[in-house]
C-alpha atoms as a PDB file:
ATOM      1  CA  UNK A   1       6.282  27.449  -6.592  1.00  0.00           C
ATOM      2  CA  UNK A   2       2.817  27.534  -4.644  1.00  0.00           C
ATOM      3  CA  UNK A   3       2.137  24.041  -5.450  1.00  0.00           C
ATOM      4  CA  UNK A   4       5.799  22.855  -3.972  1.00  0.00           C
ATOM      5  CA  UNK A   5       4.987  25.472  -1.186  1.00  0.00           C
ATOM      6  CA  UNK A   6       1.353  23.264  -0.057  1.00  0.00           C
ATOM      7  CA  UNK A   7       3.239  20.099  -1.062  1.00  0.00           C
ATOM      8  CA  UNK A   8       5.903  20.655   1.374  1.00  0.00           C
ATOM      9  CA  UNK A   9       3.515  21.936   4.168  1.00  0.00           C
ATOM     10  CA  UNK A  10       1.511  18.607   3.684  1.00  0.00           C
ATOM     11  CA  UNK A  11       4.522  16.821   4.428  1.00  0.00           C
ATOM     12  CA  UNK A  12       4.365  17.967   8.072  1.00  0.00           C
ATOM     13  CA  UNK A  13       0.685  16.823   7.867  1.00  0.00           C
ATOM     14  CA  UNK A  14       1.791  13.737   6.766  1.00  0.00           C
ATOM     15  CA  UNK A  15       4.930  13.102   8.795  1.00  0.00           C
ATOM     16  CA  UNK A  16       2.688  13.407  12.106  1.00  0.00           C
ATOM     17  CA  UNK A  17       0.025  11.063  11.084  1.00  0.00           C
ATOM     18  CA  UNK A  18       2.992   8.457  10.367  1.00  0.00           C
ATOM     19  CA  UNK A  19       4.279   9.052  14.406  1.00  0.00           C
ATOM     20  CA  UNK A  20       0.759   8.573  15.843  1.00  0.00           C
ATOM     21  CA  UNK A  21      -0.106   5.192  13.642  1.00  0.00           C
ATOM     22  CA  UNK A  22       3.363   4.095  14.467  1.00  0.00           C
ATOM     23  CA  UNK A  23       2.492   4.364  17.846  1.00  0.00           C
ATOM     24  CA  UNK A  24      -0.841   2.502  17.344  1.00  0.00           C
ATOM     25  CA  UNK A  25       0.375   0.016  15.572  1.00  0.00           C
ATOM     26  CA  UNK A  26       2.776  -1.099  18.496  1.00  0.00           C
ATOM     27  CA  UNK A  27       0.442  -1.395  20.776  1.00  0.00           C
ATOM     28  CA  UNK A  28      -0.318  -4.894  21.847  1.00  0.00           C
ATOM     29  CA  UNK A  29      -3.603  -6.818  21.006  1.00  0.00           C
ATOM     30  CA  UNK A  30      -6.372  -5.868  23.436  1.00  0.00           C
ATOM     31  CA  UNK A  31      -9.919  -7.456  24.596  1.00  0.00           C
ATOM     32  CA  UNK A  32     -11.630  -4.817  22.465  1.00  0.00           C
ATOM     33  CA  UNK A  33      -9.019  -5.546  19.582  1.00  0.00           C
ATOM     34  CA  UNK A  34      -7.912  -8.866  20.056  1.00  0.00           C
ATOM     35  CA  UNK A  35      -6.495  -8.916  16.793  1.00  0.00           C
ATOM     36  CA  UNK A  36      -4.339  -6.265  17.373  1.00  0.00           C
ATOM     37  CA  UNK A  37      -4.021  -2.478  15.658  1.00  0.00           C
ATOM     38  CA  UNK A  38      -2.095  -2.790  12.593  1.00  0.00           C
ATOM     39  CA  UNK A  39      -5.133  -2.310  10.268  1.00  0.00           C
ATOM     40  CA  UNK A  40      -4.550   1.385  11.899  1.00  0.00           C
ATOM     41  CA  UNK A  41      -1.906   1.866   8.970  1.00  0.00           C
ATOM     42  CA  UNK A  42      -4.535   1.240   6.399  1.00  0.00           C
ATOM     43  CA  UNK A  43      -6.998   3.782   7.781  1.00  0.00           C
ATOM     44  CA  UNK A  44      -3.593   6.450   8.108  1.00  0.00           C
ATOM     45  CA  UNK A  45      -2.802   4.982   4.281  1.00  0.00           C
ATOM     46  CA  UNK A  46      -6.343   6.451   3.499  1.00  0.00           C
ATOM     47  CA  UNK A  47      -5.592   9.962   5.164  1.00  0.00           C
ATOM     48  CA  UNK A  48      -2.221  10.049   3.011  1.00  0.00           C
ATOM     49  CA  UNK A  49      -4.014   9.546   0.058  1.00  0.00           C
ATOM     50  CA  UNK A  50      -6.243  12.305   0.870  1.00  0.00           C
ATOM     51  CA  UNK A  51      -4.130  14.607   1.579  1.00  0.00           C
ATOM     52  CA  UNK A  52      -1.726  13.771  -1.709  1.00  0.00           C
ATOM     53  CA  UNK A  53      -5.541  13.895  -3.457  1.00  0.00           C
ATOM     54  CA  UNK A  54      -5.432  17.910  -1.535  1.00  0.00           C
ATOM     55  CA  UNK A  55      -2.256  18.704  -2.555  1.00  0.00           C
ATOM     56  CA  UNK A  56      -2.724  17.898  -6.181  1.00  0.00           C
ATOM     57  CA  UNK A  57      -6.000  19.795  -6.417  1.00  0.00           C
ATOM     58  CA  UNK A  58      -4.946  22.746  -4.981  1.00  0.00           C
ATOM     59  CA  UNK A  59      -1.821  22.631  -7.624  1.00  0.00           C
ATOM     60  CA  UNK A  60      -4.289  21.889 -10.291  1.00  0.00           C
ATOM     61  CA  UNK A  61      -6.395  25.153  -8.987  1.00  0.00           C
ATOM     62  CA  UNK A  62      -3.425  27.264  -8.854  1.00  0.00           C
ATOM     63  CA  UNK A  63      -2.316  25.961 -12.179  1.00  0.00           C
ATOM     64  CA  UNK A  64      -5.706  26.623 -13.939  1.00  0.00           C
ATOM     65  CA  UNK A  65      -5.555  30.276 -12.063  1.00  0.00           C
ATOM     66  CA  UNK A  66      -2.407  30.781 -13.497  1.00  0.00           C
ATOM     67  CA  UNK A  67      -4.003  30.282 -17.266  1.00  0.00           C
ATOM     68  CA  UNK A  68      -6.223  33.744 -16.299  1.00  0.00           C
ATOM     69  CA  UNK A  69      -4.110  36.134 -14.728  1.00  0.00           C
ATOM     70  CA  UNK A  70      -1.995  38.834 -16.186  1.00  0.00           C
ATOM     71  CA  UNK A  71       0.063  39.411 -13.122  1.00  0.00           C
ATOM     72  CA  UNK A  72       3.995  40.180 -13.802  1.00  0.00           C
ATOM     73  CA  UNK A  73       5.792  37.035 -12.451  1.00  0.00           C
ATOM     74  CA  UNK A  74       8.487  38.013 -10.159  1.00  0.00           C
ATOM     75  CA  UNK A  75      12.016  36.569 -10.881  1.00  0.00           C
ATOM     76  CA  UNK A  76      13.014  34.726  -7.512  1.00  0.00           C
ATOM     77  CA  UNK A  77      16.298  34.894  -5.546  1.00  0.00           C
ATOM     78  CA  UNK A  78      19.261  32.746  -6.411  1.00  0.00           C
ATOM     79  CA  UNK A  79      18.606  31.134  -2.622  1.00  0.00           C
ATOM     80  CA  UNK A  80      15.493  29.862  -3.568  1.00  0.00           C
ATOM     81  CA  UNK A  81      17.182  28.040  -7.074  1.00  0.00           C
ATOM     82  CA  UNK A  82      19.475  26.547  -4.122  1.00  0.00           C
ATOM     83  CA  UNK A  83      16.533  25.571  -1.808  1.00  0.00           C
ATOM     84  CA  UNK A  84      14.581  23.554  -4.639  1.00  0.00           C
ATOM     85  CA  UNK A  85      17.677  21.885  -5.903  1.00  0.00           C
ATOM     86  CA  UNK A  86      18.250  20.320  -2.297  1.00  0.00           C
ATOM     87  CA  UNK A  87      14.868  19.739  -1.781  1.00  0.00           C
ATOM     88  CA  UNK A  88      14.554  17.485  -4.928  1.00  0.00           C
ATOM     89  CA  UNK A  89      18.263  15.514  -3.982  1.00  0.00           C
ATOM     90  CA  UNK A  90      16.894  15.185  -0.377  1.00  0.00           C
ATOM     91  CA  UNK A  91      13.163  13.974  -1.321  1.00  0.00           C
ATOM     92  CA  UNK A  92      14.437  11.567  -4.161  1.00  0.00           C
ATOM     93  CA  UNK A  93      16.962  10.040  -1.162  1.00  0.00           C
ATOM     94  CA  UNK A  94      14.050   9.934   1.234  1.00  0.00           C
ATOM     95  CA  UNK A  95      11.753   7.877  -1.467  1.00  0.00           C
ATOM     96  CA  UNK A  96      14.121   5.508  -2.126  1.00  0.00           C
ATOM     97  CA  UNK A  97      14.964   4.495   1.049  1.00  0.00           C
ATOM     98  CA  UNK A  98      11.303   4.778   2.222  1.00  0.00           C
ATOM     99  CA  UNK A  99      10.166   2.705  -1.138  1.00  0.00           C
ATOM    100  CA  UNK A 100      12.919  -0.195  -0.243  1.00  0.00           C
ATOM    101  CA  UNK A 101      11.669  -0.278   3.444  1.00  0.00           C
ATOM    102  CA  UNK A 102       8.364  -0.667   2.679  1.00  0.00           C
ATOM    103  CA  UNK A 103       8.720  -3.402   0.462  1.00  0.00           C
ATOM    104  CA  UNK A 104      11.507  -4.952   2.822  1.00  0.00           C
ATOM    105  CA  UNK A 105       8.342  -4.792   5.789  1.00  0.00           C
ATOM    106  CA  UNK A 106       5.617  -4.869   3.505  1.00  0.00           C
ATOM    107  CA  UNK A 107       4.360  -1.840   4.735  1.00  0.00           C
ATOM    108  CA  UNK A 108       1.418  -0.175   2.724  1.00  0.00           C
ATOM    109  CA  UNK A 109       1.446   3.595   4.484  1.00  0.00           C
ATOM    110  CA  UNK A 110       5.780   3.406   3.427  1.00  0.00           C
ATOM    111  CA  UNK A 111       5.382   2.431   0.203  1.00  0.00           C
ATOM    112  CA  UNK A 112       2.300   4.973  -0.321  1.00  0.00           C
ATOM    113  CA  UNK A 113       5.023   7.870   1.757  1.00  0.00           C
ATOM    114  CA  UNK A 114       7.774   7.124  -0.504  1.00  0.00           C
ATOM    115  CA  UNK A 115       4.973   7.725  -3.202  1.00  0.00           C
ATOM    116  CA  UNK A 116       4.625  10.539  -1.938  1.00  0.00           C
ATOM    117  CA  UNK A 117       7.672  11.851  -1.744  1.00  0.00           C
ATOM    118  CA  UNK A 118       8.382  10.959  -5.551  1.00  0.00           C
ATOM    119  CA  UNK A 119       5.473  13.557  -6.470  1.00  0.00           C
ATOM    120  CA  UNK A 120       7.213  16.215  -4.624  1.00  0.00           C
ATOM    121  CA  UNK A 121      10.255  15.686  -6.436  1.00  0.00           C
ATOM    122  CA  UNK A 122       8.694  15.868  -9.542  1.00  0.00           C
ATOM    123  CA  UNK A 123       6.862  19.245  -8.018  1.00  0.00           C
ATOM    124  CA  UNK A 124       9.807  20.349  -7.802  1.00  0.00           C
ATOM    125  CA  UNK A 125      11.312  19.470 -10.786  1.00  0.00           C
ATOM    126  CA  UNK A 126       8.156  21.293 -12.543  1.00  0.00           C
ATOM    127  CA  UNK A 127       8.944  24.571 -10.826  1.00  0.00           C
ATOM    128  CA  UNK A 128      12.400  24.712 -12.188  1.00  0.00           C
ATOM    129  CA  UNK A 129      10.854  23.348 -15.588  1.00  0.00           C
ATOM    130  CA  UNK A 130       8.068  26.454 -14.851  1.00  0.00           C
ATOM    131  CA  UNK A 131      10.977  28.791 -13.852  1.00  0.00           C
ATOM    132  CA  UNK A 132      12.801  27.955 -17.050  1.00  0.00           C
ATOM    133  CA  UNK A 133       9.703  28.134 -19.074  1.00  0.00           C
ATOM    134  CA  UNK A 134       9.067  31.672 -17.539  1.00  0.00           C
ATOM    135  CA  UNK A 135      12.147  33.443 -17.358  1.00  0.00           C
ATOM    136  CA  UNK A 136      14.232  32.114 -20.072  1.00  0.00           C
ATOM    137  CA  UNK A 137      12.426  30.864 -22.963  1.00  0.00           C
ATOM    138  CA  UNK A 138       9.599  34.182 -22.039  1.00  0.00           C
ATOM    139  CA  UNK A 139       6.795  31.059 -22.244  1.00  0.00           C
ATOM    140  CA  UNK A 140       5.062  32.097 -19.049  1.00  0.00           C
ATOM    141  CA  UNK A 141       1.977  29.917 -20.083  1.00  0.00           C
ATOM    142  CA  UNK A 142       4.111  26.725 -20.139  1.00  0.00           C
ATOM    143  CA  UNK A 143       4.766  27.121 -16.590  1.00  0.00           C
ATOM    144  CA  UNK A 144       0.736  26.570 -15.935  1.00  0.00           C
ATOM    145  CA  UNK A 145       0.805  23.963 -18.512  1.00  0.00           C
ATOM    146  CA  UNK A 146       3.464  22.017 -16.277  1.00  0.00           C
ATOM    147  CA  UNK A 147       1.693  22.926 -13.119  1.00  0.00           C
ATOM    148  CA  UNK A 148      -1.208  21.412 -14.149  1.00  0.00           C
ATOM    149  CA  UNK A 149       0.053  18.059 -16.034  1.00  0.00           C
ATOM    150  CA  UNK A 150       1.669  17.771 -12.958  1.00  0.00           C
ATOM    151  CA  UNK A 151      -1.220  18.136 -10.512  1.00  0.00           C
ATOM    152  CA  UNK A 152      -3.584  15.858 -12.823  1.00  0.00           C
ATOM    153  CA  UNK A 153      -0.798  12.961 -11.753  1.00  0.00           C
ATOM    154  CA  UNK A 154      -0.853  13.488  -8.004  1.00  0.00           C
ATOM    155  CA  UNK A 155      -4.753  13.192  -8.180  1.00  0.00           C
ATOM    156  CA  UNK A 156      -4.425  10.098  -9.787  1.00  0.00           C
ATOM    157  CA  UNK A 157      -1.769   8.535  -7.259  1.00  0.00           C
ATOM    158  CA  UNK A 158      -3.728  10.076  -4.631  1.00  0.00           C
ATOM    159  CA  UNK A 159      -7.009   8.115  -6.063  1.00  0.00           C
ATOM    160  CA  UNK A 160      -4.657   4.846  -6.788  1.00  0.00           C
ATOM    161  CA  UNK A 161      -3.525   4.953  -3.000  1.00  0.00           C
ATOM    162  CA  UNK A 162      -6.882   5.585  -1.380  1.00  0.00           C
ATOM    163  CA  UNK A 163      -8.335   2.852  -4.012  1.00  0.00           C
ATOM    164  CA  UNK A 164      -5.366   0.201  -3.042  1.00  0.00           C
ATOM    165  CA  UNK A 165      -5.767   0.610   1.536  1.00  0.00           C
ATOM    166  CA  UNK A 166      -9.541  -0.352   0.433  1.00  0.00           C
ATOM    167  CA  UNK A 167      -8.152  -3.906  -0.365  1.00  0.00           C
ATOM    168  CA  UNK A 168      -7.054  -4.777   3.424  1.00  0.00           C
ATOM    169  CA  UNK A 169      -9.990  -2.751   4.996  1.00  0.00           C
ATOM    170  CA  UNK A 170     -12.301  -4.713   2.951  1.00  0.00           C
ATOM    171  CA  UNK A 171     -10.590  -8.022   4.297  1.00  0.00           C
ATOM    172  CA  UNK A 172      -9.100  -9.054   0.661  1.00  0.00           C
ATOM    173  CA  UNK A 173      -5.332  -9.552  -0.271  1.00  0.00           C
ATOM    174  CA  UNK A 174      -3.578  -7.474  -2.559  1.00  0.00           C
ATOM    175  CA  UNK A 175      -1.401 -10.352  -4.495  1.00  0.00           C
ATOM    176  CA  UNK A 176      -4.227 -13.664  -4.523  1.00  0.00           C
ATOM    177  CA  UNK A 177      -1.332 -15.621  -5.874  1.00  0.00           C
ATOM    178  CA  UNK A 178      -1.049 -16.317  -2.000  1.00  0.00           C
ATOM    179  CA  UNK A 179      -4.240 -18.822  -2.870  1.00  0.00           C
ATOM    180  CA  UNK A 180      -1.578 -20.810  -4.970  1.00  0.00           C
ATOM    181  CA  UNK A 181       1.004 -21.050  -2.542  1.00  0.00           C
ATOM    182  CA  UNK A 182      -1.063 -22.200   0.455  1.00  0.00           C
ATOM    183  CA  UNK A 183      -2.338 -24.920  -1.654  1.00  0.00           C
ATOM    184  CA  UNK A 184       1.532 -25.733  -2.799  1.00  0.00           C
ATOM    185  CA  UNK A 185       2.015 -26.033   0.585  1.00  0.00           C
ATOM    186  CA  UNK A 186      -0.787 -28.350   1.736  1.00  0.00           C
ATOM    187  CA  UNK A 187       0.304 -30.812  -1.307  1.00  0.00           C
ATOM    188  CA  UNK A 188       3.310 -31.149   0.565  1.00  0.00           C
ATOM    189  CA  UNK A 189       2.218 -32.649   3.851  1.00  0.00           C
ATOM    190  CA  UNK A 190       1.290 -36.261   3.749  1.00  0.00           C
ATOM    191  CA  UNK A 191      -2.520 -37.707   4.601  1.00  0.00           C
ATOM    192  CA  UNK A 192      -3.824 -33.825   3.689  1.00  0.00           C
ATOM    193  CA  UNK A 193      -6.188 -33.096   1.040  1.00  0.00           C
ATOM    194  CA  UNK A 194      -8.524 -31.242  -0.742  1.00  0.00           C
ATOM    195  CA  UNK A 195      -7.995 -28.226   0.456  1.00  0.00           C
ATOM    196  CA  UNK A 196     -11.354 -25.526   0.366  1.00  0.00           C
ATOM    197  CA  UNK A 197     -12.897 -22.744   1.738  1.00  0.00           C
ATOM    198  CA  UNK A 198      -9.238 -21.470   2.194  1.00  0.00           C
ATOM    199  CA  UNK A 199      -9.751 -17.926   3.246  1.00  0.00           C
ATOM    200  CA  UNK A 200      -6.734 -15.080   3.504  1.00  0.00           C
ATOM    201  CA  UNK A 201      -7.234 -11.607   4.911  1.00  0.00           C
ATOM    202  CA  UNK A 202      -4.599  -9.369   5.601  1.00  0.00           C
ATOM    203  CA  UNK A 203      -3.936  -7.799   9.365  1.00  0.00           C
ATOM    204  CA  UNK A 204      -1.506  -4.665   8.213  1.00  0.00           C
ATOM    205  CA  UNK A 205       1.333  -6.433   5.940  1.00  0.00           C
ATOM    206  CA  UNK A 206       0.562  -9.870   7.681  1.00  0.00           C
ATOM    207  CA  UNK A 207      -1.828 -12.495   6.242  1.00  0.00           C
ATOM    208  CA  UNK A 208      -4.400 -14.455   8.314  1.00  0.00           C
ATOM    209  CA  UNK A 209      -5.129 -17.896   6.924  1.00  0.00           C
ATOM    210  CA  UNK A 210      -8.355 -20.252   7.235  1.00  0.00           C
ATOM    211  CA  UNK A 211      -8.742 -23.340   5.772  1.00  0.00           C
ATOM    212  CA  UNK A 212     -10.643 -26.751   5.892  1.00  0.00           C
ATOM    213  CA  UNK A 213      -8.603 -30.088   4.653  1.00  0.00           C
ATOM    214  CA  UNK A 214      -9.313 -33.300   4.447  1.00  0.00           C
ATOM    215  CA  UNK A 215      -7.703 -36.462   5.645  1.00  0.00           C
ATOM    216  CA  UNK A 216      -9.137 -40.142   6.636  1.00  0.00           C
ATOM    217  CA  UNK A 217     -11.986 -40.421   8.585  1.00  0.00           C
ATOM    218  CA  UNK A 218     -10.311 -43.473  10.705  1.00  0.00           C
ATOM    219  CA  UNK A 219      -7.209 -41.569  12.452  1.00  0.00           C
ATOM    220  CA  UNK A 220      -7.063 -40.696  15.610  1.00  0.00           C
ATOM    221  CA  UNK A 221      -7.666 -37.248  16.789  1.00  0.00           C
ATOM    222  CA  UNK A 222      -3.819 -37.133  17.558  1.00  0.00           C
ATOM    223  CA  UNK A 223      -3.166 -37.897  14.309  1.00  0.00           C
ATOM    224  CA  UNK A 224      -5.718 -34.976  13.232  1.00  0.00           C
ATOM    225  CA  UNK A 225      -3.857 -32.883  15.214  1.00  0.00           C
ATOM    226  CA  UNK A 226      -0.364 -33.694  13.597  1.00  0.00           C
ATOM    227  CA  UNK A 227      -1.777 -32.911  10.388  1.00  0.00           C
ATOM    228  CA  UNK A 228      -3.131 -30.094  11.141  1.00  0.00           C
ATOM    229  CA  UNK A 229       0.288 -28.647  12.864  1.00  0.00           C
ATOM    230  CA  UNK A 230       1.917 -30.039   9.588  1.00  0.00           C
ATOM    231  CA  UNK A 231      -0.485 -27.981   6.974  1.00  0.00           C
ATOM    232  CA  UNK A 232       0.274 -24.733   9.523  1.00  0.00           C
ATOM    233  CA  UNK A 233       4.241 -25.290   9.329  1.00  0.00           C
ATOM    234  CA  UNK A 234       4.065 -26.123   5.851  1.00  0.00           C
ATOM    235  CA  UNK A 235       1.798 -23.130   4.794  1.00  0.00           C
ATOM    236  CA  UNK A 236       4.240 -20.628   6.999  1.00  0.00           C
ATOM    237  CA  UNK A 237       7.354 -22.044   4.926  1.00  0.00           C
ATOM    238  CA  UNK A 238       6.018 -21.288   1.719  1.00  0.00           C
ATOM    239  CA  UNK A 239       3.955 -17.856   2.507  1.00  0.00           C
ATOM    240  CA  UNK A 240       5.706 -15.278   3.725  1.00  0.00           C
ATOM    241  CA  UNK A 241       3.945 -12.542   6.811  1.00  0.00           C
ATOM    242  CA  UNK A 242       1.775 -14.682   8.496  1.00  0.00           C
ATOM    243  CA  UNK A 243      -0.477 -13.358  11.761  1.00  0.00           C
ATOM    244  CA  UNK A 244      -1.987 -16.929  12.002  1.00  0.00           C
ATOM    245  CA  UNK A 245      -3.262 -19.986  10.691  1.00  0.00           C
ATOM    246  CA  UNK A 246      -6.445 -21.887  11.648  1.00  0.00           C
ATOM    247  CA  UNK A 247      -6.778 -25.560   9.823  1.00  0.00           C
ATOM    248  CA  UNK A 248     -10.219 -27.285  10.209  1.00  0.00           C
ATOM    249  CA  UNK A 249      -9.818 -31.082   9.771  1.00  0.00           C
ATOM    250  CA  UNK A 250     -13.082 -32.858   7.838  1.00  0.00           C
ATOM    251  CA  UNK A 251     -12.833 -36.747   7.508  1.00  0.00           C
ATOM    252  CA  UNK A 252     -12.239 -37.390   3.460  1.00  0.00           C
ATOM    253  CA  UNK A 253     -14.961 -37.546   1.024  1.00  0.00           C
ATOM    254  CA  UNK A 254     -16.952 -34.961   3.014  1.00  0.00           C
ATOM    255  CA  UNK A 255     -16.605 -32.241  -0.453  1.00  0.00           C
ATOM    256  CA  UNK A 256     -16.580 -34.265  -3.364  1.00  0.00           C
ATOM    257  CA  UNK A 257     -13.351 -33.363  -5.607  1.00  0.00           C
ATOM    258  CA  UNK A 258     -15.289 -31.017  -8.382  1.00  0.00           C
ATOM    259  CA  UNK A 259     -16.566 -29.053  -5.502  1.00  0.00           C
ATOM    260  CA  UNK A 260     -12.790 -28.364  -4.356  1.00  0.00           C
ATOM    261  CA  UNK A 261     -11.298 -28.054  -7.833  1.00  0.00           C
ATOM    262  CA  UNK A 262     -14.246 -25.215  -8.535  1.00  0.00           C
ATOM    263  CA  UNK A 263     -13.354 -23.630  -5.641  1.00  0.00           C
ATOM    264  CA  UNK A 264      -9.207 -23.352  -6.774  1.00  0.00           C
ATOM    265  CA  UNK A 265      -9.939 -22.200  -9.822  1.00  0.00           C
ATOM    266  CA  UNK A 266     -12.381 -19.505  -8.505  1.00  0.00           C
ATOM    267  CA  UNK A 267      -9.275 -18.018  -6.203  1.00  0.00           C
ATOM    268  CA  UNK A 268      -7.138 -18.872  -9.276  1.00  0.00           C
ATOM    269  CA  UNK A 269      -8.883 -17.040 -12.174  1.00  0.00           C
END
């Protein structure tokens, strides 16, 4: 019950930070930032981790207390049975929806929330499991067992959270099957090819694309241009989130074809 007690007041933590990157991620590009602030929900992704990373130590300290101390445990009020069994229906409500947002938005500091949110349900859950353990089967010392199985989980989402916000702040992608797509998508637009150094960083859940093609070295620079504009609509039918897209046009010939096939099947495999 001390664990779920920290959990919850980590929520409140948590539930401010959320507010205060909402309200720098809506703020509109700047000189300073000219890309705009939505990498701020990686960097409030990596306090959420930290503080599920708390939260699950201190539950894992409690826990291992728990194993050394001959205290009588005191049988808690009915009210408090009541309060935990809400608290679970409300925080499993409050993932899912938060879990199906964040994948509707692509939003890494939802998806890591409604995370969240699952581990205090299954905090919860272990009390009662602890309660039961205590109280009616007179195990006391599977109520610390619980505690701490539980606690050794949180750690590790806390660790797989913090370890998955280093992808965008580190300018990678999370899913590189993006690679495939954008070349899909140059395929498809006539007088473009070989398609290399293609590039993809993500800007919060939006993807910023750079890319060199190729096309003959005897069009005009209107033509160039067309081609270009082509590969761009092309590449944001067929990828999903994008910030922007910058195509540099080389006349043909100018990377011979191993170089570019060497280059796929680097971002490939």
């Amino acid at each position: 019950m001390l664990g779920d007690g920290i959990d919850s007041a980590t929520d409140v933590v948590i539930s401010i930070v959320m507010i205060f990157t909402a309200h720098i991620v809506n703020k509109p590009p700047s000189r300073k930032y000219v890309y705009g602030y939505e990498k701020a929900e990686s960097i409030a992704t990596k306090v959420l981790s930290l503080v599920i990373f708390y939260a699950g130590l201190q539950m894992m300290i409690s826990s291992i207390d728990s194993f050394f101390t001959l205290k009588t445990k005191e049988i808690p009020s009915h009210l408090v049975i009541y309060v935990i069994l809400f608290s679970i229906v409300g925080k499993l409500l409050l993932a899912l929806y938060q879990h199906r947002q964040g994948k509707k938005i692509n939003s890494l500091l939802l998806k890591a929330n409604a995370t969240n949110m699952r581990n205090d349900v299954l905090i919860s859950v272990g009390v009662l499991v602890g309660l039961a353990f205590t109280f009616i089967f007179k195990l006391p010392l599977f109520d610390s067992i619980t505690g701490l199985l539980i606690s050794l989980f949180i750690i590790k989402t806390g660790v797989s959270i913090f370890m998955d916000a280093n992808i965008e702040l580190m300018d990678g992608v999370k899913d590189d099957s993006v690679y495939d797509k954008i070349f899909k998508a140059v395929a498809e637009v006539p007088g473009a090819s070989n398609p290399h150094r293609v590039r993809s960083r993500q800007i919060g859940n939006l993807y910023m694309v750079v890319l060199d093609v190729e096309a003959d070295g005897d069009i005009t620079l209107n033509e160039a241009h067309d081609i270009a504009h082509q590969v761009e609509t092309s590449i944001k039918a067929t990828v999903e989130n994008i910030y922007d897209i910058v195509v540099h046009i080389e006349p043909k010939g100018t990377h011979p074809q191993d170089e570019v096939q060497s280059g796929i099947n680097q971002f490939s495999g």
